[in-house]
Protein backbone atom coordinates (compact mmCIF):
# COMPACT_ATOMS: atom_id res chain seq x y z
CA UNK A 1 -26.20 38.25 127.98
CA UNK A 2 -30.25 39.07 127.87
CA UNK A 3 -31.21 42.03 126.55
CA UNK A 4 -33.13 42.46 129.74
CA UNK A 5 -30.89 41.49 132.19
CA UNK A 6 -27.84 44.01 130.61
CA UNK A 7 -30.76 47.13 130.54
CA UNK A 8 -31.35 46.21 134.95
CA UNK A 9 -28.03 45.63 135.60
CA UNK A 10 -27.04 49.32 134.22
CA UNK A 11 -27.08 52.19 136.93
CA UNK A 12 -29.58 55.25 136.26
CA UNK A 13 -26.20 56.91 134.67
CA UNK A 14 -25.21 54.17 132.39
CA UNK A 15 -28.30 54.05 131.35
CA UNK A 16 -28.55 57.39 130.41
CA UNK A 17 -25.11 57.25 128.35
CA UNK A 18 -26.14 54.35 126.75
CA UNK A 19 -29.70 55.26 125.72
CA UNK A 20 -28.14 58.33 124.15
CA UNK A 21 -25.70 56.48 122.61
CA UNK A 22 -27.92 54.41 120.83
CA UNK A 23 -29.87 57.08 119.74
CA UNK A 24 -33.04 56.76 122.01
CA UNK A 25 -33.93 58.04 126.23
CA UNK A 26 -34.08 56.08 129.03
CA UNK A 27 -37.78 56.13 129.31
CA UNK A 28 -37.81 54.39 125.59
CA UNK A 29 -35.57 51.78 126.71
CA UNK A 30 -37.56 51.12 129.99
CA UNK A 31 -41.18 51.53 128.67
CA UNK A 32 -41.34 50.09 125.50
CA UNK A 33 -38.05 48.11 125.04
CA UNK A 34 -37.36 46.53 128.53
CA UNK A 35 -40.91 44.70 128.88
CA UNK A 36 -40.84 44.28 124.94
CA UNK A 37 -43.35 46.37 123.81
CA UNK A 38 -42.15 47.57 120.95
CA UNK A 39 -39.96 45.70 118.31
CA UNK A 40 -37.09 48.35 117.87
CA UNK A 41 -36.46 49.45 113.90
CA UNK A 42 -33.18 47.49 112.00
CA UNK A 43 -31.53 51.05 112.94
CA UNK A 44 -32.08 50.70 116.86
CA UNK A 45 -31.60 47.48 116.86
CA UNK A 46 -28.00 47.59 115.49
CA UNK A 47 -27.13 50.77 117.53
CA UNK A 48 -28.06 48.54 120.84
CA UNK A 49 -25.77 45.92 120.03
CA UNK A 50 -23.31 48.46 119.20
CA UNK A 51 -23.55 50.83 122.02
CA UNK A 52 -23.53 47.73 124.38
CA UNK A 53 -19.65 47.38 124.43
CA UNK A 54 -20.26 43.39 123.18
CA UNK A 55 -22.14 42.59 125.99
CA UNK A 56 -25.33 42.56 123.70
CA UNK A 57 -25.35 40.99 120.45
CA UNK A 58 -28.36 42.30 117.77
CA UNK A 59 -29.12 38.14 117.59
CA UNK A 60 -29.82 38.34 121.62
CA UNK A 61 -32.14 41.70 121.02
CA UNK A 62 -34.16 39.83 118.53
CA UNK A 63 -34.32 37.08 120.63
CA UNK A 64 -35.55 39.06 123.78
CA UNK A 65 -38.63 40.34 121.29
CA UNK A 66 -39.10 37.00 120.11
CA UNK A 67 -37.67 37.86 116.52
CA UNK A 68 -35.17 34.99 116.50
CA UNK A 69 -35.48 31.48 117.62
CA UNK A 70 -33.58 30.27 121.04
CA UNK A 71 -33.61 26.67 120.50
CA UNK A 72 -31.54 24.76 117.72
CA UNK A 73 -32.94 24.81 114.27
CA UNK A 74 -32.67 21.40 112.12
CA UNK A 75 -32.33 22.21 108.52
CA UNK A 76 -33.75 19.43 106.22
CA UNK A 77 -31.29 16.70 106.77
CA UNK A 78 -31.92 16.40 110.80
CA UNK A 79 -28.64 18.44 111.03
CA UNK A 80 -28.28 21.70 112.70
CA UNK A 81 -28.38 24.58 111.19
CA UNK A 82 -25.05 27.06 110.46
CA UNK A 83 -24.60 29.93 112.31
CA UNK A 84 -22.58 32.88 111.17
């Protein structure tokens, strides 16, 4: 799931639970992180992908701040790249 579309989809409680969870506030999540403002520290980062019950992997989060690619990589050979 996006980043983005798992933060919307949360009610103003959720939210709340899982902001504090993660070890940030609501208004974080929606003013910096949401419109991807700010790229969240290695520590934040993991706790959101934690905290998200699976539905949000830390690969996705990177991905929503433009931190990982979303298209396949080719690695030298013309063959795709290994994912772990």
């Amino acid at each position: 799931m996006k980043f983005r579309d798992f933060i919307l989809n949360m009610t103003p409680d959720e939210l709340n639970q899982y902001a504090k969870a993660a070890g940030t506030t609501t208004g974080y999540l929606k003013t910096h992180l949401l419109y991807g403002y700010k790229e969240p520290r290695k520590n934040l980062r993991k706790a959101l992908a934690e905290h998200s019950g699976g539905k949000v992997s830390e690969q996705e989060i990177l991905q929503h701040f433009g931190l990982y690619p979303t298209s396949n990589l080719l690695n030298q050979n013309g063959n795709e790249v290994a994912r772990t």
